[in-house]
Protein backbone atom coordinates (compact mmCIF):
# COMPACT_ATOMS: atom_id res chain seq x y z
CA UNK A 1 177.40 42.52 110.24
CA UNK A 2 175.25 44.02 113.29
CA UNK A 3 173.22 42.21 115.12
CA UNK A 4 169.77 42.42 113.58
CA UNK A 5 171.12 41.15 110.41
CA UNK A 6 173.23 38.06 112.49
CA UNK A 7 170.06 37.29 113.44
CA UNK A 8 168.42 37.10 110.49
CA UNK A 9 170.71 34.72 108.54
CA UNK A 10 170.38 32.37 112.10
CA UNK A 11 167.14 32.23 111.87
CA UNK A 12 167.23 31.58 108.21
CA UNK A 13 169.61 29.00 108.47
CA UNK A 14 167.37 27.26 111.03
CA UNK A 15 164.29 26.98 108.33
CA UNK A 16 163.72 23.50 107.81
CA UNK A 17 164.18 22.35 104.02
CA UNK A 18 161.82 19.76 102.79
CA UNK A 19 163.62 17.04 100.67
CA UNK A 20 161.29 17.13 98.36
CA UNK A 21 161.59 21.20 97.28
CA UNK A 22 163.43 20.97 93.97
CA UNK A 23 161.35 18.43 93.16
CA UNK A 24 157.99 20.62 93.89
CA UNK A 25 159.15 23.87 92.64
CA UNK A 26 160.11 22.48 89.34
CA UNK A 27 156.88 20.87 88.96
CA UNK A 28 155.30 23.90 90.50
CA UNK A 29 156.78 26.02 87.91
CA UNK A 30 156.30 23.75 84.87
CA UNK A 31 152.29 23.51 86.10
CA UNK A 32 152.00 27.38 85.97
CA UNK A 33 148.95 29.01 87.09
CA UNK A 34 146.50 26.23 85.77
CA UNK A 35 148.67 23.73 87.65
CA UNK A 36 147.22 20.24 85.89
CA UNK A 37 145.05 19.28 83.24
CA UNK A 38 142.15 17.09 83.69
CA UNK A 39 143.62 13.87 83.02
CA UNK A 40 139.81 12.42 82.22
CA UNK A 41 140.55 9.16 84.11
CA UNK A 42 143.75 7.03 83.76
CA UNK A 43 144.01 3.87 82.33
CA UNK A 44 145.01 0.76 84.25
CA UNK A 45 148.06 0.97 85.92
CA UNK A 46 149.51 -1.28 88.68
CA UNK A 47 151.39 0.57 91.56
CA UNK A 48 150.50 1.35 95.34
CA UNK A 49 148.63 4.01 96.95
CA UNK A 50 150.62 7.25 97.82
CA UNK A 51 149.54 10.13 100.33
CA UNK A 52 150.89 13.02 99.04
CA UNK A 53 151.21 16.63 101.26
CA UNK A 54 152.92 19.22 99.03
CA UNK A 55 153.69 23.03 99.23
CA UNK A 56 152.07 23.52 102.28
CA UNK A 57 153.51 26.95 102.86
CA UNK A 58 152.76 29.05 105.98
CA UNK A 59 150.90 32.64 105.34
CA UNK A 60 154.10 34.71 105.95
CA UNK A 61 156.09 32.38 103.91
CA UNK A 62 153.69 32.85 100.85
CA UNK A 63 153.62 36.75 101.14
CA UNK A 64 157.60 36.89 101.06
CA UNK A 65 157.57 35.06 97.86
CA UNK A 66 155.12 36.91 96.18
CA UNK A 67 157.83 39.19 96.29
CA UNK A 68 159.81 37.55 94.45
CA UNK A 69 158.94 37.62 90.22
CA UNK A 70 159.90 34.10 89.31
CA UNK A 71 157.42 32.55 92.15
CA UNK A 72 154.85 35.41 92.17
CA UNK A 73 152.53 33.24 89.76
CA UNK A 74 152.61 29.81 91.55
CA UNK A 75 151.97 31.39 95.21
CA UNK A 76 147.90 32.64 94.63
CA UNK A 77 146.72 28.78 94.49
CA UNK A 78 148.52 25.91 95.70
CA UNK A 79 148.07 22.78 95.85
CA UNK A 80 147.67 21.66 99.47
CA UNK A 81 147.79 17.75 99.26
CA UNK A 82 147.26 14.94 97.07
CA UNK A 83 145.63 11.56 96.76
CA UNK A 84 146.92 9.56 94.49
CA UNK A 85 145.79 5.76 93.89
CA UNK A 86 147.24 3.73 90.67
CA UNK A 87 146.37 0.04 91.30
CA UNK A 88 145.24 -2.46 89.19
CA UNK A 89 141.85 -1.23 87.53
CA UNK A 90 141.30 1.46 89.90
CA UNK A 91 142.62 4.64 89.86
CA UNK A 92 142.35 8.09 91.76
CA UNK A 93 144.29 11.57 91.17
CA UNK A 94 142.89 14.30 93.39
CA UNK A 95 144.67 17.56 94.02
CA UNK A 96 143.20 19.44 96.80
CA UNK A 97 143.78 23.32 96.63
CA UNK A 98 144.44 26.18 99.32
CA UNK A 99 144.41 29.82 98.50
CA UNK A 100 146.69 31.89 100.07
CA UNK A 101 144.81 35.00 102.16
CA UNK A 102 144.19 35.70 106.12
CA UNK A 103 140.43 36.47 105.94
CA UNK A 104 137.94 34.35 107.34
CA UNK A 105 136.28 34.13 103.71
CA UNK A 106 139.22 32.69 102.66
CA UNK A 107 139.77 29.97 105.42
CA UNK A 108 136.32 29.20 105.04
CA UNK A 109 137.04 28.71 101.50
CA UNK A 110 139.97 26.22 102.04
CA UNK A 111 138.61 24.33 104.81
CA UNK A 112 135.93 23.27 102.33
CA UNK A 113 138.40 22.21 99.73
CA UNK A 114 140.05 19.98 102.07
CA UNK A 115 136.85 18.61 103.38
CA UNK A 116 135.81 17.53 100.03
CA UNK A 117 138.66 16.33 99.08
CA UNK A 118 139.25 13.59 101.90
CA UNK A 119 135.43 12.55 101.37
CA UNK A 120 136.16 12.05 97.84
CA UNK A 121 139.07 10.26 98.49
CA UNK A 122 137.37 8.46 101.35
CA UNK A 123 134.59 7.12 98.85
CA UNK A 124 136.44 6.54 96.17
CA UNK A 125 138.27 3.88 98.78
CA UNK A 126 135.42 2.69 100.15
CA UNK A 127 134.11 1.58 96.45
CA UNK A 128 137.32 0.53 95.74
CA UNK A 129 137.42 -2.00 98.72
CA UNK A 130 133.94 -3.22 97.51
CA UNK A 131 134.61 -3.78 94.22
CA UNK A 132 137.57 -5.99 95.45
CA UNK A 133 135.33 -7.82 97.91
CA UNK A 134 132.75 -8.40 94.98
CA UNK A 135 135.57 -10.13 93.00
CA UNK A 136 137.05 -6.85 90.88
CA UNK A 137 135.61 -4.10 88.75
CA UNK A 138 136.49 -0.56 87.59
CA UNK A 139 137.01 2.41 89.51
CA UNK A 140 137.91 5.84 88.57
CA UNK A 141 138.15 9.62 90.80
CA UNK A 142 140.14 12.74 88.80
CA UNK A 143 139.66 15.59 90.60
CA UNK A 144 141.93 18.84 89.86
CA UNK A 145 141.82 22.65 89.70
CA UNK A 146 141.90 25.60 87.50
CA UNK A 147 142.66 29.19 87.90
CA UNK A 148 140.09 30.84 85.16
CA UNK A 149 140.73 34.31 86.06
CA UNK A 150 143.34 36.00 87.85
CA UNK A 151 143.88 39.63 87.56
CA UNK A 152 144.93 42.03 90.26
CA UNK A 153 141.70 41.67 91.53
CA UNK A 154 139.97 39.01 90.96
CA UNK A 155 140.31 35.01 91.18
CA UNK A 156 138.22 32.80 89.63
CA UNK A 157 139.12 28.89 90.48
CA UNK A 158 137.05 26.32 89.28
CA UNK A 159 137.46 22.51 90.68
CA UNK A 160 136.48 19.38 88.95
CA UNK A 161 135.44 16.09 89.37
CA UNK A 162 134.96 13.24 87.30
CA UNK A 163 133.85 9.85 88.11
CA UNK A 164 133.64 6.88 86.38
CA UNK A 165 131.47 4.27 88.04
CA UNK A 166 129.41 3.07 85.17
CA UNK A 167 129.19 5.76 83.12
CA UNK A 168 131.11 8.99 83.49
CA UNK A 169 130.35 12.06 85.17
CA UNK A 170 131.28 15.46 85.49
CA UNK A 171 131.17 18.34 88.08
CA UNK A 172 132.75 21.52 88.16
CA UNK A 173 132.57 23.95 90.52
CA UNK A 174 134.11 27.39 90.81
CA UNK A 175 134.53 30.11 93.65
CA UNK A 176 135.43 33.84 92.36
CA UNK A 177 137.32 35.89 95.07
CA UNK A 178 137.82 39.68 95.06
CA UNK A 179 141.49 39.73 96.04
CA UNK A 180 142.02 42.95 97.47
CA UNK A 181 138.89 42.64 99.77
CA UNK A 182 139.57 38.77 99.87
CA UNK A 183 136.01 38.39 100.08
CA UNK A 184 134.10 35.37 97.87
CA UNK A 185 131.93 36.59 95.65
CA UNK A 186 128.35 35.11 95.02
CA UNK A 187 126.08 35.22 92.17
CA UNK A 188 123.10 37.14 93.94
CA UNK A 189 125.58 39.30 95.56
CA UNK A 190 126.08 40.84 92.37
CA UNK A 191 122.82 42.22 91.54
CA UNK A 192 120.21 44.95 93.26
CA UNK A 193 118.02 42.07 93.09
CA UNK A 194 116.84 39.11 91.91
CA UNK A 195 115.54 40.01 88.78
CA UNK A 196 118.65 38.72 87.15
CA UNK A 197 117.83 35.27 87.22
CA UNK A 198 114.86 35.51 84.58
CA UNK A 199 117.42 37.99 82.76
CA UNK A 200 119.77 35.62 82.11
CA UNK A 201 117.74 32.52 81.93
CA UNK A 202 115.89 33.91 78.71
CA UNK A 203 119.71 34.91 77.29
CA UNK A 204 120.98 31.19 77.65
CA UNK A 205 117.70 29.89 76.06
CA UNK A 206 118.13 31.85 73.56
CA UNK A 207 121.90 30.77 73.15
CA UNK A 208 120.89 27.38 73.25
CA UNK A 209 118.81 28.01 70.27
CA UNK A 210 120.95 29.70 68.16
CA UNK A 211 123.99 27.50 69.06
CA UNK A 212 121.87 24.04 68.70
CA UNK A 213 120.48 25.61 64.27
CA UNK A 214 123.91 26.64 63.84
CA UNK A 215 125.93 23.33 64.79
CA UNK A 216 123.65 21.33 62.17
CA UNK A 217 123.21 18.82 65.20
CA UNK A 218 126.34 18.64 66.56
CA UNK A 219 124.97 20.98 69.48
CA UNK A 220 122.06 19.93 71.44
CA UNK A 221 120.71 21.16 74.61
CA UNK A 222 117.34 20.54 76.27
CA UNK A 223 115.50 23.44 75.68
CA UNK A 224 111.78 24.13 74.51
CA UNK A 225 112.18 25.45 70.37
CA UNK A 226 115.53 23.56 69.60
CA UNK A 227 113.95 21.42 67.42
CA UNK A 228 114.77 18.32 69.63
CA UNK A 229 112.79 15.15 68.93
CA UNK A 230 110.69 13.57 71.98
CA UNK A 231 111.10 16.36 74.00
CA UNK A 232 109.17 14.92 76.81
CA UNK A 233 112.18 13.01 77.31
CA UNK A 234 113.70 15.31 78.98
CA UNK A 235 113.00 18.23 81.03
CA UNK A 236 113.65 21.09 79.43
CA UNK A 237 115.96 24.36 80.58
CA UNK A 238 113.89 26.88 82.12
CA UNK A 239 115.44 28.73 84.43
CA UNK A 240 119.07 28.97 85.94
CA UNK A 241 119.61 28.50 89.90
CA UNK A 242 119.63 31.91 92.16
CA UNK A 243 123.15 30.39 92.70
CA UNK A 244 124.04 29.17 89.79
CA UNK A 245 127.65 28.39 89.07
CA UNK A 246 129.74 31.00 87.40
CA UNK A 247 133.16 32.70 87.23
CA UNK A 248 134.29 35.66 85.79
CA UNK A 249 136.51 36.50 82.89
CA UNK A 250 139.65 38.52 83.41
CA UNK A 251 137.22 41.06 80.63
CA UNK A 252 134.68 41.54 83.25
CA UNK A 253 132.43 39.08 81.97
CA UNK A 254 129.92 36.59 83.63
CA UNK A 255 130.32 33.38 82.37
CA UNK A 256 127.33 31.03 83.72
CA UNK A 257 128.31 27.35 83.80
CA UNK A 258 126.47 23.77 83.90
CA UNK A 259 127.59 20.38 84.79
CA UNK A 260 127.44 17.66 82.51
CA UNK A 261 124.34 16.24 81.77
CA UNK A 262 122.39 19.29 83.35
CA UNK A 263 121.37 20.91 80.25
CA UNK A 264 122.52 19.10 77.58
CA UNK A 265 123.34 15.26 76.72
CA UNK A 266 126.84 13.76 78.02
CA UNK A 267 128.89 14.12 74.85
CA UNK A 268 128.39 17.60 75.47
CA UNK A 269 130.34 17.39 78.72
CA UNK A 270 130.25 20.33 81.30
CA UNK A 271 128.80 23.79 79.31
CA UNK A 272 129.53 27.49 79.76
CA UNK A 273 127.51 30.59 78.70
CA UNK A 274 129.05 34.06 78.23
CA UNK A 275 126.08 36.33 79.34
CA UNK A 276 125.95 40.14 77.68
CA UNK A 277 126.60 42.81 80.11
CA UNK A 278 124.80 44.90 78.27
CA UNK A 279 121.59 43.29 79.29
CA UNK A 280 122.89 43.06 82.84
CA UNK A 281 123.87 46.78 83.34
CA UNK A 282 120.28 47.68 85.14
CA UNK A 283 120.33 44.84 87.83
CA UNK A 284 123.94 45.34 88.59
CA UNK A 285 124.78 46.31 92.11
CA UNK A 286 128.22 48.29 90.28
CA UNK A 287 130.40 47.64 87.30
CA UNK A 288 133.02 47.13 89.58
CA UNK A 289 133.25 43.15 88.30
CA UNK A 290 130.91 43.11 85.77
CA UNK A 291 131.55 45.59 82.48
């Protein structure tokens, strides 16, 4: 063996194994690219808080096991820590992602993540510690990821949140990265300019309309010509945000999506809208996402 290779298997000998790495790859693996399902709040279970930090993996680290085929599809999103709370009637499950990547974009991206994720943690405690003080109640934080897309070029991962303080409530939220560039992609950014808003607003309307006489009622959304009773109820869908959430489909689609209870009633939970590119294909900047 010469020398360069010696050293080598020294230094590899020297890596420090957490005791905990069977235990994380296997659940790693069995998670798979979506990594967990919402769980849609717990039900009462008595055990103590844990803090959990898990597959925290340094930059080099995660491009050597892209390398390797078994791993490649657990290394693009991983989850950086974990709060987990199961205690009496309050519960709280939040995974807190990090995307691998050495571009500012993409630091940006994860030091967000982890900022949200303490606060929510952080004030799901702080109503927990109320309640208690109050004399008990019910408590609830699931917060998770998804990977929507992922292609050799594109990422879509969309985090959610649901609370249940009262009634329930959901948020989801997703950030679409161009991999090779390992830029974050933004709505506006996609389009000459911002024409695309009314565009697509009149599109979902018109969705809405269709979807809400075809259902037979089982659809509603609040929008003018759905045949809603007491419409002035509720204010009706007009227009989408200039950043509106969306992802993109692994088809080079735009899919434009609303939190629950922005558009439509609760039962209806959080809604998504596949827009035509067809009617897109003017405004677009390139068909180099959308097509």
């Amino acid at each position: 063996m010469d020398d360069r290779l010696k050293k080598l298997e020294e230094q590899y000998k020297d890596v420090p194994i957490p005791q905990n790495l069977d235990a994380v790859v296997e659940a790693s693996l069995k998670k798979g690219r979506k990594k967990r399902a919402p769980k849609w709040i717990m039900g009462t279970v008595a055990a103590a808080a844990l803090f959990t930090a898990s597959l925290n993996v340094s930059p080099a680290m995660a491009r050597n096991l892209v390398d390797i085929p078994v791993l490649g599809s657990i290394v693009e999103v991983l989850t950086f820590v974990s709060y987990e709370v199961e205690k009496d009637t309050y519960s709280a499950n939040i995974d807190v992602p990090k995307i691998n990547g050495d571009s500012e974009e993409i630091a940006a991206l994860n030091e967000k993540y982890a900022a949200e994720g303490k606060a929510l943690y952080e004030q799901f405690k702080e109503e927990m510690d109320g309640m208690e003080q109050a004399g008990g109640g019910h408590v609830g934080v699931d917060s998770g990821y998804i990977v929507a897309t992922d292609t050799d070029q594109l990422l879509s991962v969309g985090r959610y949140v649901v609370n249940t303080v009262g009634s329930s409530s959901t948020v989801m939220k997703y950030d679409t990265i161009d991999k090779q560039k390992e830029i974050a992609i933004t709505l506006p950014s996609l389009f000459k300019d911002d024409a695309y808003v009314k565009i697509i607003s009149e599109n979902i309307a018109e969705q809405m309309r269709e979807q809400a006489k075809a259902s037979n009622g089982d659809k509603v959304y609040w929008v003018s010509g759905a045949g809603i009773a007491d419409e002035d109820l509720f204010e009706s869908f007009t227009t989408i945000k200039a950043d509106q959430n969306f992802y993109i489909t692994a088809e080079g689609k735009l899919v434009i999506v609303f939190d629950k209870y922005e558009v439509a009633p609760g039962y209806m939970g959080v809604v998504e809208f596949e827009i035509p590119t067809e009617i897109l294909t003017d405004t677009l900047v390139s068909s180099e996402y959308i097509h």
